[in-house]
Protein backbone atom coordinates (compact mmCIF):
# COMPACT_ATOMS: atom_id res chain seq x y z
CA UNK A 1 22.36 0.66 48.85
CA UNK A 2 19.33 0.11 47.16
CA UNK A 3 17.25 -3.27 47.33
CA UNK A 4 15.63 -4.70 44.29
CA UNK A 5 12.73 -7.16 44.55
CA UNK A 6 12.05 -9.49 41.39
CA UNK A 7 8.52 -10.54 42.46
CA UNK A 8 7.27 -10.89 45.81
CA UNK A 9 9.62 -14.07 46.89
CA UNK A 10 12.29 -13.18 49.52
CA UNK A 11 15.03 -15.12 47.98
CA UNK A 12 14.46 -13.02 44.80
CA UNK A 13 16.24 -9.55 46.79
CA UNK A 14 19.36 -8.27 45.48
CA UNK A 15 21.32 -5.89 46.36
CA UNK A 16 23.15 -3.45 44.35
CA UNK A 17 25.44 -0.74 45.02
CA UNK A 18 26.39 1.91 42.43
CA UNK A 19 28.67 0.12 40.60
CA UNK A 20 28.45 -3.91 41.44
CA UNK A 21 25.85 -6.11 41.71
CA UNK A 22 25.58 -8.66 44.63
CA UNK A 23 24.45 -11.59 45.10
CA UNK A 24 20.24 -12.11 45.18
CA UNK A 25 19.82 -14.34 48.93
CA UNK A 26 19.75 -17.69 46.95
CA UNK A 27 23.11 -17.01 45.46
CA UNK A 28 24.42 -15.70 48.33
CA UNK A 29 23.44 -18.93 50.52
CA UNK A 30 25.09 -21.52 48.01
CA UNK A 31 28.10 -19.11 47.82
CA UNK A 32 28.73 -19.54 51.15
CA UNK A 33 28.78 -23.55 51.11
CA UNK A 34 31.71 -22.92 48.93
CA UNK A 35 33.95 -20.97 50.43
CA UNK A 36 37.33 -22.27 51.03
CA UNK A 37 36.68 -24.99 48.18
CA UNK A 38 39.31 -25.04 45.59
CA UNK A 39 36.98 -27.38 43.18
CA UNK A 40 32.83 -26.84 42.52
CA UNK A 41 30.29 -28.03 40.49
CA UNK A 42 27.35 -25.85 40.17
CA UNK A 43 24.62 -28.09 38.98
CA UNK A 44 21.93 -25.43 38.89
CA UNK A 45 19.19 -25.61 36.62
CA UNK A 46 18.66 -22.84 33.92
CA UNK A 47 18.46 -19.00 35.16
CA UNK A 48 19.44 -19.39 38.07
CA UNK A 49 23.29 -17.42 37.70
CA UNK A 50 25.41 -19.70 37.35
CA UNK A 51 27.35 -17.74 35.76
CA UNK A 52 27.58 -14.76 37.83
CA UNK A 53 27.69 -17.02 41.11
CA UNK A 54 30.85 -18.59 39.48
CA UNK A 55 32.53 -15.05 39.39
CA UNK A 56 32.12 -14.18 42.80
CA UNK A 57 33.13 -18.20 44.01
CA UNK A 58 36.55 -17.14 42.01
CA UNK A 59 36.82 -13.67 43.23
CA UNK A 60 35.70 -13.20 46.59
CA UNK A 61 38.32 -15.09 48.16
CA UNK A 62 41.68 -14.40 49.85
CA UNK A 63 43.74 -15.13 46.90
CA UNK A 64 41.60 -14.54 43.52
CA UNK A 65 42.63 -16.11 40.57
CA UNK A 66 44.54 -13.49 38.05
CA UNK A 67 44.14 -15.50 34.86
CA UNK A 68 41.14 -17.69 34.49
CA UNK A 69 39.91 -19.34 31.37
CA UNK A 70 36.19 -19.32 30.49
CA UNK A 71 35.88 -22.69 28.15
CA UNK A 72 31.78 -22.90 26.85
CA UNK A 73 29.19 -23.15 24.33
CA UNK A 74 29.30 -20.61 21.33
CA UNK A 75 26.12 -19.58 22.32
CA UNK A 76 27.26 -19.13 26.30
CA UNK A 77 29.65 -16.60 25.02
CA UNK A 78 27.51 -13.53 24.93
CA UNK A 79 26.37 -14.46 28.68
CA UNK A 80 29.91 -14.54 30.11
CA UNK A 81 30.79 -11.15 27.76
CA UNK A 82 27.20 -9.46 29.24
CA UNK A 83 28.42 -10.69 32.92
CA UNK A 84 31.75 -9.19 32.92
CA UNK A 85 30.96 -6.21 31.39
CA UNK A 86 28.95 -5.69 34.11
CA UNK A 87 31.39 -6.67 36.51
CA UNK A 88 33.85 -4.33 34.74
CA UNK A 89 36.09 -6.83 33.64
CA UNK A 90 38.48 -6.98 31.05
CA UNK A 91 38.71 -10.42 29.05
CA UNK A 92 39.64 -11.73 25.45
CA UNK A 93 37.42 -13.86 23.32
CA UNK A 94 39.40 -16.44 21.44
CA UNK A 95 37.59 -17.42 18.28
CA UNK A 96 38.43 -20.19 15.50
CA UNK A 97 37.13 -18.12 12.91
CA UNK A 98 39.38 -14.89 13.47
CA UNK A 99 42.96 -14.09 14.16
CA UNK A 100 42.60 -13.81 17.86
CA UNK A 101 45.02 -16.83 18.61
CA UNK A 102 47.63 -14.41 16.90
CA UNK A 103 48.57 -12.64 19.99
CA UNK A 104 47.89 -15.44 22.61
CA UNK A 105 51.55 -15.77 23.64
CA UNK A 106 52.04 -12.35 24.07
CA UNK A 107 49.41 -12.38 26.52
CA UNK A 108 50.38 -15.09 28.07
CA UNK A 109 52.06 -13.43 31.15
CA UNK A 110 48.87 -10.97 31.84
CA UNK A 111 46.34 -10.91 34.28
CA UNK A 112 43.10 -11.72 32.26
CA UNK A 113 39.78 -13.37 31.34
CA UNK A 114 39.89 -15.17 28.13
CA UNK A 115 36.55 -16.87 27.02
CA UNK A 116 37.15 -19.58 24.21
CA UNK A 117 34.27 -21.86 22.91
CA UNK A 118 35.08 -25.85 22.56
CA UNK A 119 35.56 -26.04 19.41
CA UNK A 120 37.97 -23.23 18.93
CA UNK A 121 40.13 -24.67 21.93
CA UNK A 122 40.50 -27.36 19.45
CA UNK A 123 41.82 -25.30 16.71
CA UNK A 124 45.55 -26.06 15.37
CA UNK A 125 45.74 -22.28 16.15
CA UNK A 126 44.96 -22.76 19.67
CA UNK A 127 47.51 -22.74 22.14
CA UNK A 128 45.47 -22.37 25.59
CA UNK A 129 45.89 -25.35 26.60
CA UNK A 130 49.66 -25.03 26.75
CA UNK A 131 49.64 -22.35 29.01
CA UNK A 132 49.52 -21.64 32.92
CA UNK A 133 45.79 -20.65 34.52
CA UNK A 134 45.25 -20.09 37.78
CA UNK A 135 41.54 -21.27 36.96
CA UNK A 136 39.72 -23.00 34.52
CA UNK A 137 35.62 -22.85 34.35
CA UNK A 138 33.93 -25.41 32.16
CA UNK A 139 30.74 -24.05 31.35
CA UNK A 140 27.92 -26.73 30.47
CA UNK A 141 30.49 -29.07 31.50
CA UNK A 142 28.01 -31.91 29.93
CA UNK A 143 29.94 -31.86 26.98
CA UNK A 144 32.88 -34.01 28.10
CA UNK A 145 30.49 -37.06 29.63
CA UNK A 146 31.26 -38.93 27.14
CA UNK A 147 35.15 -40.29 27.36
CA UNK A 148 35.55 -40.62 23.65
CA UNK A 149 35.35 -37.39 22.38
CA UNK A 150 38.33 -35.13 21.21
CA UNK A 151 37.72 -32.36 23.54
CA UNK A 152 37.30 -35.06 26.53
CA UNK A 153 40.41 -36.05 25.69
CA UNK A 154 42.03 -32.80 25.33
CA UNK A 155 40.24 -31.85 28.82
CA UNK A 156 41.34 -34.83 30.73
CA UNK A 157 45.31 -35.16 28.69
CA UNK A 158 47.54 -34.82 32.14
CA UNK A 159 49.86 -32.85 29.68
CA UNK A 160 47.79 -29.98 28.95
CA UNK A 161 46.57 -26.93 31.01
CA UNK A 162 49.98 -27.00 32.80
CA UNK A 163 49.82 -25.65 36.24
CA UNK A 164 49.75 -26.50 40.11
CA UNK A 165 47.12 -29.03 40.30
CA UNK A 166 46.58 -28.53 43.78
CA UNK A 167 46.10 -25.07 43.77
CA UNK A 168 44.26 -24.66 40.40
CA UNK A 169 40.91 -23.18 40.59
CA UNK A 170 38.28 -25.43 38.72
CA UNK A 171 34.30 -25.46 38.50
CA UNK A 172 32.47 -27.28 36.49
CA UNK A 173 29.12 -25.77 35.85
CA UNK A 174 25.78 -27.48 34.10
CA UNK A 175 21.83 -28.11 34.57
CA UNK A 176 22.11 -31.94 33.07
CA UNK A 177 25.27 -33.34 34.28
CA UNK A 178 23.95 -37.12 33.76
CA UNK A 179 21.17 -36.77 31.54
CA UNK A 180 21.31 -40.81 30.50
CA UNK A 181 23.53 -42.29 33.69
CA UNK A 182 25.30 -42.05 36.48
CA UNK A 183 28.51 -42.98 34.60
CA UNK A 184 28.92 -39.60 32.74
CA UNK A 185 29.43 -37.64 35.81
CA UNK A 186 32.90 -39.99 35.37
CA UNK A 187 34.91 -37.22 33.10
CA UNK A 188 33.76 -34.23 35.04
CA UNK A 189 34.54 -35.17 37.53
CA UNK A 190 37.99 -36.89 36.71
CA UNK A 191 38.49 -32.90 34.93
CA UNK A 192 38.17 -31.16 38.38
CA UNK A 193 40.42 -33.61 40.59
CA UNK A 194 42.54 -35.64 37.84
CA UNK A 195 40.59 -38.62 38.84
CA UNK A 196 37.37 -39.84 40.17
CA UNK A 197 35.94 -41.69 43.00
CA UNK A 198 39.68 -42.96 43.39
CA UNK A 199 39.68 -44.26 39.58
CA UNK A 200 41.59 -42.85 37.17
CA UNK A 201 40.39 -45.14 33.82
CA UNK A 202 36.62 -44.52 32.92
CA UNK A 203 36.16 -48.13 31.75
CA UNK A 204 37.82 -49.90 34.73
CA UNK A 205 35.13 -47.60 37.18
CA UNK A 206 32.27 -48.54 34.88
CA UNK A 207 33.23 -52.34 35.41
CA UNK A 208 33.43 -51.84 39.27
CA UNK A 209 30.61 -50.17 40.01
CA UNK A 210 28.27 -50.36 37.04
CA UNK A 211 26.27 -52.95 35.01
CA UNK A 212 24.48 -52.85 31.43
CA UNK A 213 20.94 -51.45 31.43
CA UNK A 214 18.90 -54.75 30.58
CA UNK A 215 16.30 -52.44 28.54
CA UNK A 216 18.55 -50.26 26.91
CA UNK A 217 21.89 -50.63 25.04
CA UNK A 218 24.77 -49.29 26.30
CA UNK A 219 23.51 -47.50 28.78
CA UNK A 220 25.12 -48.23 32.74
CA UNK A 221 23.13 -48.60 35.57
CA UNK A 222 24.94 -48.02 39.45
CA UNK A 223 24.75 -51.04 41.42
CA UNK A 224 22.99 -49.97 44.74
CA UNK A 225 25.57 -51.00 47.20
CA UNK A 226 27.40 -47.73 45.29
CA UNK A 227 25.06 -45.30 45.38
CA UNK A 228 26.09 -43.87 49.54
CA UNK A 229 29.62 -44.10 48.37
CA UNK A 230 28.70 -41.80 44.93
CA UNK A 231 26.37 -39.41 47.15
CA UNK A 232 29.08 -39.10 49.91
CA UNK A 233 31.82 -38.32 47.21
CA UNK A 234 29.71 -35.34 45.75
CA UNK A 235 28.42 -34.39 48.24
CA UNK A 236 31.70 -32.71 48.93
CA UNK A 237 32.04 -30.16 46.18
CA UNK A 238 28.50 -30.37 44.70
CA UNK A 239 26.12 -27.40 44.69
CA UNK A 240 22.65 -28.77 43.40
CA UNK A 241 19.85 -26.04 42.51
CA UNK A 242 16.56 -26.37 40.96
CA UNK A 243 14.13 -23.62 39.98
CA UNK A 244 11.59 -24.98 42.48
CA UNK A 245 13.67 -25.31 45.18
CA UNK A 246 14.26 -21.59 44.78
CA UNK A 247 10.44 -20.57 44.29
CA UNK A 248 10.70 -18.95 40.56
CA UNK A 249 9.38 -22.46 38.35
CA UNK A 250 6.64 -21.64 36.28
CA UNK A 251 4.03 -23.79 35.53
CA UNK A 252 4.58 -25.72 31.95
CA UNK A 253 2.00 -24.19 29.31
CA UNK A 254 0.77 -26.61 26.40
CA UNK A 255 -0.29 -24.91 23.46
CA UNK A 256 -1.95 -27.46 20.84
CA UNK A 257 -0.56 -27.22 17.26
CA UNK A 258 -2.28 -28.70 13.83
CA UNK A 259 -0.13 -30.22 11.08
């Protein structure tokens, strides 16, 4: 075993055997918060691994998933590839722009990573959604705030992604879950449980528990008699990480500029 320090900071140590890299102390201390959770959200801020900490909350556990889908960012693509590479992974990268759908339903029955990038799920071609997956990971889950959306809908359609609810593996996984309001943490959370906080129609929750911004237009504010009840509720699958807390933020460096 060999121990590799990033730095001088002790929650920086990783450790790494021949073949497999383990979790640095930071990673390893979240990790273990979610054990035995079938649904996460990794709100971590940038860096920080959420993508490798997402492979070990799917595969360390008694029963790993044997097909998970990987739905992100174009640009996210090349971080999952890099990170199961590494692991030694095999997986399929479904892209709108080649013939890769092609052969989807052939592998349909095998064990396998398959990466696809929002857009491309919403390709005529694409037939992911219609098939079984033991889990589903929605990187920069952000996307889907907003209920209006094609992929939201897609996402959220009780048709699609056919499987055992209850036993489905899902995680969402983003650094600005609710960059404007409360509200849009509505659809990510409704896409890891089928509903959420008890509510199962985004507008009917925002009338219950929300109220227009006075000083800007449509945006929601939470009435404070809801904010315990909101905390409580994510407080049960939540995983909340900033760069601070774990002693890598760098100061911000201003550089003036002439035009």
């Amino acid at each position: 075993i060999m121990i590799h320090t990033n730095g001088s900071h002790p929650h920086l140590k990783e450790t790494q055997t021949n073949d497999f890299k383990l979790p640095y102390l930071y990673q390893q201390k979240e990790l273990n918060k979610t054990y035995g959770l079938d649904r996460v959200a990794f709100l971590w801020q940038m860096r920080l691994g959420k993508t490798p900490t997402t492979y070990w909350w799917l595969t360390k556990r008694r029963d790993p998933p044997k097909r998970t889908l990987i739905i992100c960012p174009k640009s996210v693509i090349v971080s999952w590839k890099e990170e199961l590479e590494s692991f030694n992974q095999p997986f399929v990268i479904f892209s709108s722009s080649a013939d890769s759908f092609e052969f989807q339903e052939r592998l349909a029955q095998f064990p396998m990573w398959a990466i696809v990038n929002y857009e491309a799920l919403l390709s005529k071609k694409s037939k992911l959604h219609e098939q079984y997956w033991d889990a589903i990971v929605l990187d920069e889950s952000h996307k889907i705030r907003n209920p209006k959306p094609q992929i939201t809908n897609l996402l959220l359609g009780e048709t699609n992604f056919p499987s055992e609810r209850e036993t489905q593996l899902r995680a969402i996984l983003t650094g600005t879950p609710n960059p404007e309001s409360y509200l849009e943490l509505f659809c990510q959370c409704k896409f890891l449980f089928g509903n959420a906080f008890g509510y199962n129609d985004y507008y009917k929750f925002r009338f219950d528990k929300f109220y227009p911004d006075p000083e800007k237009q449509g945006r929601y504010l939470p009435y404070d008699w809801f904010l315990p009840e909101l905390a409580a509720y994510l407080d049960r699958f939540t995983n909340i990480l900033t760069r601070s807390q774990v002693g890598v933020d760098l100061p911000n460096v201003y550089k003036k500029r002439f035009v």
